[in-house]
N, C-alpha and C. Protein backbone atom coordinates (compact mmCIF):
# COMPACT_ATOMS: atom_id res chain seq x y z
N UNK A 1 65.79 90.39 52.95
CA UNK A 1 65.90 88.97 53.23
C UNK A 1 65.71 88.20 51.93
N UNK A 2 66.00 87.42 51.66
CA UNK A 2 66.58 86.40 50.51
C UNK A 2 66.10 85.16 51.15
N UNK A 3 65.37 84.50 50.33
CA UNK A 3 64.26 83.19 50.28
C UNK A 3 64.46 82.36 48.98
N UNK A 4 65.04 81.14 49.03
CA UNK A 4 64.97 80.15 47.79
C UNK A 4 64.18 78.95 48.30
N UNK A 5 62.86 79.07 47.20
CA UNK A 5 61.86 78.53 46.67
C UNK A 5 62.25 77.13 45.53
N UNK A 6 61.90 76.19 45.45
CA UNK A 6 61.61 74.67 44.91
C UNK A 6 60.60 74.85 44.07
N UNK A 7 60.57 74.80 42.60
CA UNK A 7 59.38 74.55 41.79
C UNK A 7 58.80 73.27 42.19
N UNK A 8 57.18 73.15 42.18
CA UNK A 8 56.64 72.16 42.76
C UNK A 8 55.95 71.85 41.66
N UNK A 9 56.50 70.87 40.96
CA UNK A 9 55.91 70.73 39.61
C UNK A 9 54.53 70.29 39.33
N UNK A 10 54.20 69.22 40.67
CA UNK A 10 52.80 68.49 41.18
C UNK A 10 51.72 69.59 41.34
N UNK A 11 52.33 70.71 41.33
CA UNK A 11 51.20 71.48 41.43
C UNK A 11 51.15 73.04 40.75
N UNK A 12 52.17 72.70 39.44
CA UNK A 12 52.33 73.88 38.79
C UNK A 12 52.45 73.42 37.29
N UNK A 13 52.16 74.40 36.18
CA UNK A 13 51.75 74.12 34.48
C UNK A 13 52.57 74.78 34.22
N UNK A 14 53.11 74.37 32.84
CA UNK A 14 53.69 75.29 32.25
C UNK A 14 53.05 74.75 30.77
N UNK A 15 52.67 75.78 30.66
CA UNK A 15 52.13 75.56 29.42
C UNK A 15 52.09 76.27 28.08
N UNK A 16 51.83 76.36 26.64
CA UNK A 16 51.61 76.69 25.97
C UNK A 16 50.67 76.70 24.83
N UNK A 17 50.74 77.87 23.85
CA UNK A 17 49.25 77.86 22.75
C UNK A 17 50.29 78.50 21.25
N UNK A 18 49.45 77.59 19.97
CA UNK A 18 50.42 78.41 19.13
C UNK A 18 49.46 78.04 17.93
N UNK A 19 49.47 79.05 17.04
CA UNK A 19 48.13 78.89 16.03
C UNK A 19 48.35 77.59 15.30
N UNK A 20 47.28 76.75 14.74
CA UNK A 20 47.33 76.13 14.02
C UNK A 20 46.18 75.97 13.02
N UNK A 21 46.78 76.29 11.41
CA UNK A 21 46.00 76.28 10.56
C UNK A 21 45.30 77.95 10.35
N UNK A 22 46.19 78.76 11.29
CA UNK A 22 45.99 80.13 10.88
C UNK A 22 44.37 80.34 12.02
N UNK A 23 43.71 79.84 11.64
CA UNK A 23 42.45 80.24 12.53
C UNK A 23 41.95 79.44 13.84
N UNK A 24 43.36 78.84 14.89
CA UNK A 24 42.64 78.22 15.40
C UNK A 24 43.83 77.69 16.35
N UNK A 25 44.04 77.46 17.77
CA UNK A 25 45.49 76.90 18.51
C UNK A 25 45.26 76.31 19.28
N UNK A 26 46.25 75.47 19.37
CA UNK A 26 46.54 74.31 19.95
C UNK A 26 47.72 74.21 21.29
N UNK A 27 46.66 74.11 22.33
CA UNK A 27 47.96 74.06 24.06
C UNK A 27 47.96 72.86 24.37
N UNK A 28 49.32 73.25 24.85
CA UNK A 28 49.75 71.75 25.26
C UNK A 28 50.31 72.26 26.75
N UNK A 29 51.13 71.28 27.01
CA UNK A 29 51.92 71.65 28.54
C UNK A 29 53.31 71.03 28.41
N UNK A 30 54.48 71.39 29.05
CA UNK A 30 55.27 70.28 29.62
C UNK A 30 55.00 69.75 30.96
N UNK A 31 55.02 68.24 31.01
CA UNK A 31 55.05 67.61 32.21
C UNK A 31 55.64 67.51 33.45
N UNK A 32 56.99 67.47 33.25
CA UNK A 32 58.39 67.26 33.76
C UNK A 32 59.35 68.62 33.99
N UNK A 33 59.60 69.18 35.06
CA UNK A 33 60.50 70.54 34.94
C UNK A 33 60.57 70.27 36.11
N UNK A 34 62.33 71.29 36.56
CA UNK A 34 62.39 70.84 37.98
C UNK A 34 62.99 72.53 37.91
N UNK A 35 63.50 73.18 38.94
CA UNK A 35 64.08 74.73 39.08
C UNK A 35 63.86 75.06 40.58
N UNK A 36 64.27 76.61 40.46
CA UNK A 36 64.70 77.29 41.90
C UNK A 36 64.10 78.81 41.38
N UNK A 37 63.39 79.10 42.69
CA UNK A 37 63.32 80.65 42.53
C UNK A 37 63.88 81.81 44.10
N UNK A 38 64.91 82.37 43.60
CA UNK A 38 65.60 82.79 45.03
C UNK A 38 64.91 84.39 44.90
N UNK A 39 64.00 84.78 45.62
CA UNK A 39 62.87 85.80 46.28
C UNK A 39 64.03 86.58 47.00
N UNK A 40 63.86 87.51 47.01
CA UNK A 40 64.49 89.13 47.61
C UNK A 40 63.70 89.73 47.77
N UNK A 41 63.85 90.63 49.20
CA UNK A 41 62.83 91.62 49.43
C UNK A 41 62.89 92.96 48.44
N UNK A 42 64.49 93.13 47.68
CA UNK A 42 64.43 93.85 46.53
C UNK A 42 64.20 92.70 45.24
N UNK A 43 63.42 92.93 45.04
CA UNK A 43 62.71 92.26 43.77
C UNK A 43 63.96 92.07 42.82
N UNK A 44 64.56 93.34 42.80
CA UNK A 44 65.27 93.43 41.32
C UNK A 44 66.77 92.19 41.36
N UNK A 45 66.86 91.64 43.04
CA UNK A 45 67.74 90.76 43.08
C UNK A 45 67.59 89.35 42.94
N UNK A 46 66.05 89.16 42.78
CA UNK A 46 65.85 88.06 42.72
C UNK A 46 66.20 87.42 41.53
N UNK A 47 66.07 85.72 41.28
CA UNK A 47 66.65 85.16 40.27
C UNK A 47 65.66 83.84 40.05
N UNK A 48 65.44 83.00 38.83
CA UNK A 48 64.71 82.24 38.57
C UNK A 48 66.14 81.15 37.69
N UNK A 49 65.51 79.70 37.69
CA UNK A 49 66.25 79.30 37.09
C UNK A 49 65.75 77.54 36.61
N UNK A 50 65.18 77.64 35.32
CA UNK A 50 64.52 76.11 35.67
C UNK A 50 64.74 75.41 34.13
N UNK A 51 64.66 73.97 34.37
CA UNK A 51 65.17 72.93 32.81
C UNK A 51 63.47 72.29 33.27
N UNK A 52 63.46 72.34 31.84
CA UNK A 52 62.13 71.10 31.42
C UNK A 52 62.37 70.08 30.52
N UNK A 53 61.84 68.75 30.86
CA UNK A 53 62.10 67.63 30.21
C UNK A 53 61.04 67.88 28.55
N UNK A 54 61.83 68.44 27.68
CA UNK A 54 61.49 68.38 26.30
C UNK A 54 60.56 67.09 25.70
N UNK A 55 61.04 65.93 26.48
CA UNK A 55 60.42 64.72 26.00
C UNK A 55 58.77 64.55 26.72
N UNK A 56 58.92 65.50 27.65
CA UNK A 56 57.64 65.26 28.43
C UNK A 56 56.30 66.35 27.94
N UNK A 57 56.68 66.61 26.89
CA UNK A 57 55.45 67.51 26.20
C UNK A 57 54.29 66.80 25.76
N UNK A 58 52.94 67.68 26.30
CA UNK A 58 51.77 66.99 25.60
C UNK A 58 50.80 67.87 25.37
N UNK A 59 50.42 66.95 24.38
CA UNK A 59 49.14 68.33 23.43
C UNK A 59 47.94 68.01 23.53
N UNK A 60 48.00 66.14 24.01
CA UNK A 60 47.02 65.52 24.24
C UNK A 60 47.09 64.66 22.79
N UNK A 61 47.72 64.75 21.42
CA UNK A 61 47.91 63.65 20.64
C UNK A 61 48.96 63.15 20.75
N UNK A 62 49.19 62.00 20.66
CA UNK A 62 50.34 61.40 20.97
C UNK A 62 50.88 61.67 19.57
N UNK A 63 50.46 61.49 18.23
CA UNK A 63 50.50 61.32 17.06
C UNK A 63 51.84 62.98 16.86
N UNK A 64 50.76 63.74 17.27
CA UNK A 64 51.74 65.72 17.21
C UNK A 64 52.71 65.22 18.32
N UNK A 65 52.36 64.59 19.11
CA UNK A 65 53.77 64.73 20.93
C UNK A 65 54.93 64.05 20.45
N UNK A 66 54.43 63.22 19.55
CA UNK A 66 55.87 62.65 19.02
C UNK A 66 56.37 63.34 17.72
N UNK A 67 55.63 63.65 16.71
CA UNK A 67 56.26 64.63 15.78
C UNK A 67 57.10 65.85 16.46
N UNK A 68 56.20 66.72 18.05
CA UNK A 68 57.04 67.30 18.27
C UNK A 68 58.73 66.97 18.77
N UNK A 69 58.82 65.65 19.38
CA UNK A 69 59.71 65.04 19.78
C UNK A 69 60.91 65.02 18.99
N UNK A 70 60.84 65.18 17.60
CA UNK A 70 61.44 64.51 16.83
C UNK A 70 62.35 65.61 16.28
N UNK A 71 63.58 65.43 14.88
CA UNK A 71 64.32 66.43 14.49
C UNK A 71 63.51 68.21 14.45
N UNK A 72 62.23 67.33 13.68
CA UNK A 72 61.41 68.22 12.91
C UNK A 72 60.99 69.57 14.04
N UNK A 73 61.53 69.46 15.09
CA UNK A 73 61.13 70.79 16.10
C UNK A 73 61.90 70.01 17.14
N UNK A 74 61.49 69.64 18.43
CA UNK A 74 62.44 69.81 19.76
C UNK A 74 63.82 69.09 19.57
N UNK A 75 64.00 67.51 18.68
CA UNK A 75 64.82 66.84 18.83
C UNK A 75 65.29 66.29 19.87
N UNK A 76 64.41 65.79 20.77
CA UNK A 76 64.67 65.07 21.97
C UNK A 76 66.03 64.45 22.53
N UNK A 77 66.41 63.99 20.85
CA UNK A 77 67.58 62.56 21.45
C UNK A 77 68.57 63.59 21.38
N UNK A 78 68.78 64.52 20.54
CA UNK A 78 70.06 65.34 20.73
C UNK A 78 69.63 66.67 21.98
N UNK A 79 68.84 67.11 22.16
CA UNK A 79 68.71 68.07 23.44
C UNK A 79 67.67 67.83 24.03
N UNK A 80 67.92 66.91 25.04
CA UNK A 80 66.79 66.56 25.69
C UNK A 80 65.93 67.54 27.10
N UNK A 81 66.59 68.50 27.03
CA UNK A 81 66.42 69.58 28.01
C UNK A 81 65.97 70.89 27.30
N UNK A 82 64.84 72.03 27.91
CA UNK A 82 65.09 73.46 27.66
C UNK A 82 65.42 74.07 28.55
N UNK A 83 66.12 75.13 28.44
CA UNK A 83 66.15 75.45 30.01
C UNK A 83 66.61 77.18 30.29
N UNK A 84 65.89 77.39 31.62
CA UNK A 84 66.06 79.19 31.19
C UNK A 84 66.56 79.77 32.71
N UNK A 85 67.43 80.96 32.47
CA UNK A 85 68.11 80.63 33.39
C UNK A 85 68.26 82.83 33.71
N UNK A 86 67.57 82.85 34.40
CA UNK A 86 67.66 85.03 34.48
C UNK A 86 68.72 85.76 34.34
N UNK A 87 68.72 86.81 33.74
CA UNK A 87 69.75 87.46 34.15
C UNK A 87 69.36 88.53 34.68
N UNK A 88 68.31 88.96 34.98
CA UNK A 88 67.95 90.21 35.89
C UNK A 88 66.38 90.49 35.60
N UNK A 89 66.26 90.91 36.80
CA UNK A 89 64.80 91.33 37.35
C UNK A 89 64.32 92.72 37.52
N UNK A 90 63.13 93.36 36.61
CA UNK A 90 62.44 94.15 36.90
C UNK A 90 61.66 94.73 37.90
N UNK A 91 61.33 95.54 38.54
CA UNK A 91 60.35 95.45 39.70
C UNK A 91 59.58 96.51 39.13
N UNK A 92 57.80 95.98 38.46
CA UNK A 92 57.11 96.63 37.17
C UNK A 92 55.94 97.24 38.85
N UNK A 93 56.03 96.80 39.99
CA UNK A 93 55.27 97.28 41.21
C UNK A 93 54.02 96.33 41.48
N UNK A 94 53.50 96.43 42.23
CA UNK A 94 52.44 96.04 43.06
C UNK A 94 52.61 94.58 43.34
N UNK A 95 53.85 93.99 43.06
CA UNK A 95 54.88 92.74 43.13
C UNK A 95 54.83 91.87 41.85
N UNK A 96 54.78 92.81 41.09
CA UNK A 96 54.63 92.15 39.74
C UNK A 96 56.00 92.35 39.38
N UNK A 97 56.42 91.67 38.56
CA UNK A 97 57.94 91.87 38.13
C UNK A 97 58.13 91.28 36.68
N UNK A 98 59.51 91.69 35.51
CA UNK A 98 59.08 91.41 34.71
C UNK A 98 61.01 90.49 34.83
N UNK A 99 60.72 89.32 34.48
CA UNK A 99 61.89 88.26 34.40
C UNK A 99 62.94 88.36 33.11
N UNK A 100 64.00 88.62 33.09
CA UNK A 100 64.51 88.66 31.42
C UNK A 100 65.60 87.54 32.02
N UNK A 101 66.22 86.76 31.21
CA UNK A 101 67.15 86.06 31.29
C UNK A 101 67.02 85.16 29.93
N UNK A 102 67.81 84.03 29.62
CA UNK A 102 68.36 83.12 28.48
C UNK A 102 67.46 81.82 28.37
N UNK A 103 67.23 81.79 27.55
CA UNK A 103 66.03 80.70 26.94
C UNK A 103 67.12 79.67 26.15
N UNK A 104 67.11 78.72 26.66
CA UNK A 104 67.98 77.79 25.19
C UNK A 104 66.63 76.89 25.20
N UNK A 105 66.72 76.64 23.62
CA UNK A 105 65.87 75.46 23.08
C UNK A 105 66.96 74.63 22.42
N UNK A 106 66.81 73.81 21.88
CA UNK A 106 67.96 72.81 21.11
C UNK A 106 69.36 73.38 21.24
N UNK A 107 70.00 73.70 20.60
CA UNK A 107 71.42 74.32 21.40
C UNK A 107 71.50 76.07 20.87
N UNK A 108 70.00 76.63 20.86
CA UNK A 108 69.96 78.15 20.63
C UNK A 108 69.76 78.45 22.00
N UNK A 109 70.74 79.76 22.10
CA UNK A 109 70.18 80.82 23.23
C UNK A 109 69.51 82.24 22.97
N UNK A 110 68.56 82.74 23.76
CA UNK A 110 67.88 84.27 23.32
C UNK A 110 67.39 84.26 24.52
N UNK A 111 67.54 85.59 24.65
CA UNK A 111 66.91 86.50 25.52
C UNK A 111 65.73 86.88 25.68
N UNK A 112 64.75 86.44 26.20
CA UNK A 112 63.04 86.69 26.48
C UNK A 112 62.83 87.47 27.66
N UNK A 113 61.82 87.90 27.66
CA UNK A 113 61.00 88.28 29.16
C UNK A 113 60.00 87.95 29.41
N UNK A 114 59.71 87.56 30.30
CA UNK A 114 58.46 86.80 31.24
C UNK A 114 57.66 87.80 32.33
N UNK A 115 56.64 88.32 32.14
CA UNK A 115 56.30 88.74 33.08
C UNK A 115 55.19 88.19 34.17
N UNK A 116 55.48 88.70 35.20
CA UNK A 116 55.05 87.64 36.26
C UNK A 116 54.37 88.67 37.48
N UNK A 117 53.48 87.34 38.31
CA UNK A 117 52.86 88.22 39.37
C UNK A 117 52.13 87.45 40.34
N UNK A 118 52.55 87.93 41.52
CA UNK A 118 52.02 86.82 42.84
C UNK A 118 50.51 86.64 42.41
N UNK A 119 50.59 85.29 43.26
CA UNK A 119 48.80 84.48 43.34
C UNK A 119 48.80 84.73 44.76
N UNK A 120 49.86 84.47 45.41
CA UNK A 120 49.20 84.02 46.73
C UNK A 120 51.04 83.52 48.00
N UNK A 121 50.85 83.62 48.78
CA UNK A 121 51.96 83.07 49.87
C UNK A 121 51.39 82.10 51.36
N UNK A 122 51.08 81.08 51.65
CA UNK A 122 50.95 80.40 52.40
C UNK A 122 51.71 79.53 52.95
N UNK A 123 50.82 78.68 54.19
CA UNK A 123 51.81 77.71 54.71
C UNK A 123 50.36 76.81 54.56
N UNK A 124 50.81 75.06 53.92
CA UNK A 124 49.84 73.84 53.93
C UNK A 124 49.85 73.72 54.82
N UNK A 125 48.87 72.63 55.08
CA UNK A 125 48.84 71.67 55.92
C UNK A 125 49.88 70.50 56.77
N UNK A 126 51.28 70.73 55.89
CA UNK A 126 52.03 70.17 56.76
C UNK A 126 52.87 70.81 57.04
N UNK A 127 52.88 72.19 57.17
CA UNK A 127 53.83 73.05 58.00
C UNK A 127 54.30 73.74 56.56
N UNK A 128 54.83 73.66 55.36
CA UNK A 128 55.44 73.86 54.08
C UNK A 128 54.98 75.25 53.46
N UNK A 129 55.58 75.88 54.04
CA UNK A 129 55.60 77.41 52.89
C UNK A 129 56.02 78.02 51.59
N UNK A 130 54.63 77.81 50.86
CA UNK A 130 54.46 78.21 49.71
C UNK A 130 54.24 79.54 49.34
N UNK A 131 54.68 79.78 47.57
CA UNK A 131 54.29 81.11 47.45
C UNK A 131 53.66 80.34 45.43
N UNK A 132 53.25 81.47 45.31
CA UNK A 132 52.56 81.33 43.71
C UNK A 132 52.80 82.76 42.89
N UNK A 133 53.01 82.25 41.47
CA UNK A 133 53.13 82.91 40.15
C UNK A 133 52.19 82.87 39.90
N UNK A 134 51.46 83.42 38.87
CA UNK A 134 51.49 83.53 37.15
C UNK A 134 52.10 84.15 36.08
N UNK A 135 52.60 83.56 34.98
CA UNK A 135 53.57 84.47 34.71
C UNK A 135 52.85 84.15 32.94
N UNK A 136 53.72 85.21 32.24
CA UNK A 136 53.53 85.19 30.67
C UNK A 136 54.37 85.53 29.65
N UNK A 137 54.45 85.24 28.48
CA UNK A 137 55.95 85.26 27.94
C UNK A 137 55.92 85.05 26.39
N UNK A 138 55.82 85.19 25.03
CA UNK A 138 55.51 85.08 23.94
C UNK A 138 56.88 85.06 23.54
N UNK A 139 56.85 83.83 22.36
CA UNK A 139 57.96 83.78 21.77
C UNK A 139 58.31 83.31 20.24
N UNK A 140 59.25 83.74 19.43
CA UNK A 140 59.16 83.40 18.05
C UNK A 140 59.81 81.54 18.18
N UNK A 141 59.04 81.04 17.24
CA UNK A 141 60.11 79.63 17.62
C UNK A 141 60.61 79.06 16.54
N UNK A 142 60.86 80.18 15.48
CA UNK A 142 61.64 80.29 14.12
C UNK A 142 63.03 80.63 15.21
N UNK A 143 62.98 81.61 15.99
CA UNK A 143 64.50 82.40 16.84
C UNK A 143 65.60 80.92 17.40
N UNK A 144 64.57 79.68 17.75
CA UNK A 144 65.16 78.18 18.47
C UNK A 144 65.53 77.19 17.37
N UNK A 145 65.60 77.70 16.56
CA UNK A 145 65.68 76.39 15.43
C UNK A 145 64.41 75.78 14.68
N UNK A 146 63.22 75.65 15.58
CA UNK A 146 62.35 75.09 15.02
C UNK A 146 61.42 75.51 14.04
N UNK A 147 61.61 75.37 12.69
CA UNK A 147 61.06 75.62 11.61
C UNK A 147 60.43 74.83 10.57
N UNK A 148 60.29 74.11 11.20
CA UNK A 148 59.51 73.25 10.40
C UNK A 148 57.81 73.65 10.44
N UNK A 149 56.97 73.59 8.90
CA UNK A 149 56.19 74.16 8.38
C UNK A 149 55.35 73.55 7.76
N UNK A 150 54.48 73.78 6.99
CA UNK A 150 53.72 73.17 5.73
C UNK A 150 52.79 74.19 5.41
N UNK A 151 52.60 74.61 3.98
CA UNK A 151 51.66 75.87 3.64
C UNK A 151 50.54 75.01 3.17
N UNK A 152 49.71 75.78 3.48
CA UNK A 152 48.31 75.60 3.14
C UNK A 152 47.69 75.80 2.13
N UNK A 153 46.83 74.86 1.30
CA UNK A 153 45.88 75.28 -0.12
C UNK A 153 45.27 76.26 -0.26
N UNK A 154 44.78 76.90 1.07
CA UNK A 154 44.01 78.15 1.37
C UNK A 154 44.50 79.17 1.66
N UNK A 155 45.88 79.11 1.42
CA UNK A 155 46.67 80.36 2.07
C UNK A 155 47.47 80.42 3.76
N UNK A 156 48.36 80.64 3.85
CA UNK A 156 48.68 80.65 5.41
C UNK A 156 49.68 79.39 5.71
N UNK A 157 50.06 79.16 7.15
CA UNK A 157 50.76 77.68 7.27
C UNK A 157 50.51 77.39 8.26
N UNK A 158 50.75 75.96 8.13
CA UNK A 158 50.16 74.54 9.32
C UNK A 158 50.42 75.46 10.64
N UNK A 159 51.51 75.98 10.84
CA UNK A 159 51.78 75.60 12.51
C UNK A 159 52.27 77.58 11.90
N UNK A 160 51.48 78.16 13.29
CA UNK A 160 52.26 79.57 13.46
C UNK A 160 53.69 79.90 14.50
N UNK A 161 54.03 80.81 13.66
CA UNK A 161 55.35 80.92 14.55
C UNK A 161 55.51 81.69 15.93
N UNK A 162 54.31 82.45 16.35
CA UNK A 162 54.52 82.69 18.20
C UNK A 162 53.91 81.77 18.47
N UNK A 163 54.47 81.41 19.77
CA UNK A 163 54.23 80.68 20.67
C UNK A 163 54.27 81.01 22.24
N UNK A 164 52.84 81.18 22.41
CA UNK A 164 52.63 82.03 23.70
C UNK A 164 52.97 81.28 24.96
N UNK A 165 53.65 81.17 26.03
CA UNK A 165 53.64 80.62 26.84
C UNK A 165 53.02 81.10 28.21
N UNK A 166 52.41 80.35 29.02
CA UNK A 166 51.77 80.73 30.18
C UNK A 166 52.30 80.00 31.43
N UNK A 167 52.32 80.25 32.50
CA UNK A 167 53.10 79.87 33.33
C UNK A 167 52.30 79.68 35.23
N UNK A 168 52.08 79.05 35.56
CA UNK A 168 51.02 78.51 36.89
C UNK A 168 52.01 78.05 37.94
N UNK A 169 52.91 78.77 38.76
CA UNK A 169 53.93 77.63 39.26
C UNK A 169 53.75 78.20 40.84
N UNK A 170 53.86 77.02 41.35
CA UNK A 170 53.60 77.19 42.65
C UNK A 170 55.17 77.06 43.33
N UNK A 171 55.59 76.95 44.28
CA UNK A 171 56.84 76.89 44.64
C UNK A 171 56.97 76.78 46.43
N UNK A 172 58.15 76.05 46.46
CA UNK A 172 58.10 75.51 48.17
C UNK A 172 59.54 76.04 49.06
N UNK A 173 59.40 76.58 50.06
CA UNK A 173 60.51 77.47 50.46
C UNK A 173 61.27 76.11 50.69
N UNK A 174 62.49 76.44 50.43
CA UNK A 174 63.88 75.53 50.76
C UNK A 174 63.62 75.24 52.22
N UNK A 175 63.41 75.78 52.97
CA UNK A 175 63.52 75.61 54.61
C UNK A 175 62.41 74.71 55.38
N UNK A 176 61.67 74.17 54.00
CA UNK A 176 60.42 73.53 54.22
C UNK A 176 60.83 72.02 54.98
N UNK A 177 59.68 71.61 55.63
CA UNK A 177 60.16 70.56 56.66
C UNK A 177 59.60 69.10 55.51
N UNK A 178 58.54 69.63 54.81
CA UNK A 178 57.94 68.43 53.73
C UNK A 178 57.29 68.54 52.49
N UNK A 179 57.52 67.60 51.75
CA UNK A 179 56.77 68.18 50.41
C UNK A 179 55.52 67.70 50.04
N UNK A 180 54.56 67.46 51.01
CA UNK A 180 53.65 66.21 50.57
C UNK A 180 52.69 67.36 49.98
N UNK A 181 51.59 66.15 49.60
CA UNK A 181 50.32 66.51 48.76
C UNK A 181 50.63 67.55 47.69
């Protein structure tokens, strides 16, 4: 049986951590992402597929949220979207699964894997059947274009180049009668 799921963004992170200054990192989140996750009882058919609003990143400085905004890494005004889209599914067991599909950042595409693993499957309080991730995913972000740098007096540079991403997403079956709370 085949189930498509609604990212519920109100109640899911996507977030990230990436060294800064060599001894020390800095997470932020995106705000804004919308996607689909279509569930198979064979795992390996399932599919993920979601865009995040690039402009809606925060680190908590506005001062870095807008540097990131800018040419110097996401470039907002020319790609205002990231967006990742599967091309096939692992089934690693105990319903853990490992996601590979196409990552574009600014107008680069690459191939990542995400691995992932149920939290939980319920129904709220207003009838609405949910299910939950966590998922995880490391990535170079020299591979997207973004290279922008600054070396350090002490050796090393400003901003490191993985960038770990972590992933909290809750999700709402299509067949759901409401989306509240």
């Amino acid at each position: 049986m085949t189930t498509t799921w609604n990212l519920d963004a109100s109640h899911s992170t996507v977030g990230f951590s990436i060294r800064h200054m060599v001894f020390s990192k800095v997470h932020g989140r995106f705000l804004k992402f919308t996607g689909a996750i279509q569930l198979d009882d064979d795992l390996t058919k399932s599919w993920v597929e979601v865009t995040i609003d690039a402009a809606s990143i925060d680190t908590g400085t506005e001062q870095r949220d807008t540097h990131l905004r800018s040419a110097d890494f996401f470039d907002v005004e020319h790609f205002p979207g990231l967006r990742f889209r599967s091309t096939r599914t692992e089934d690693l067991g105990g319903g853990r699964v490992r996601v590979i599909g196409d990552l574009t950042i600014r107008d680069t595409t690459r191939e990542i894997a995400i691995d992932a693993e149920p939290t939980g499957r319920g129904t709220d309080p207003w009838g609405n059947e949910r299910v939950g991730f966590v998922a995880k995913a490391s990535i170079d972000r020299k591979d997207f274009g973004l290279k922008w740098n600054q070396l350090l007096e002490a050796g090393g540079v400003l901003v490191g180049d993985r960038v770990d991403v972590e992933l909290d997403i809750q999700a709402v079956n299509t067949a759901a009668r409401d989306v509240a709370a």
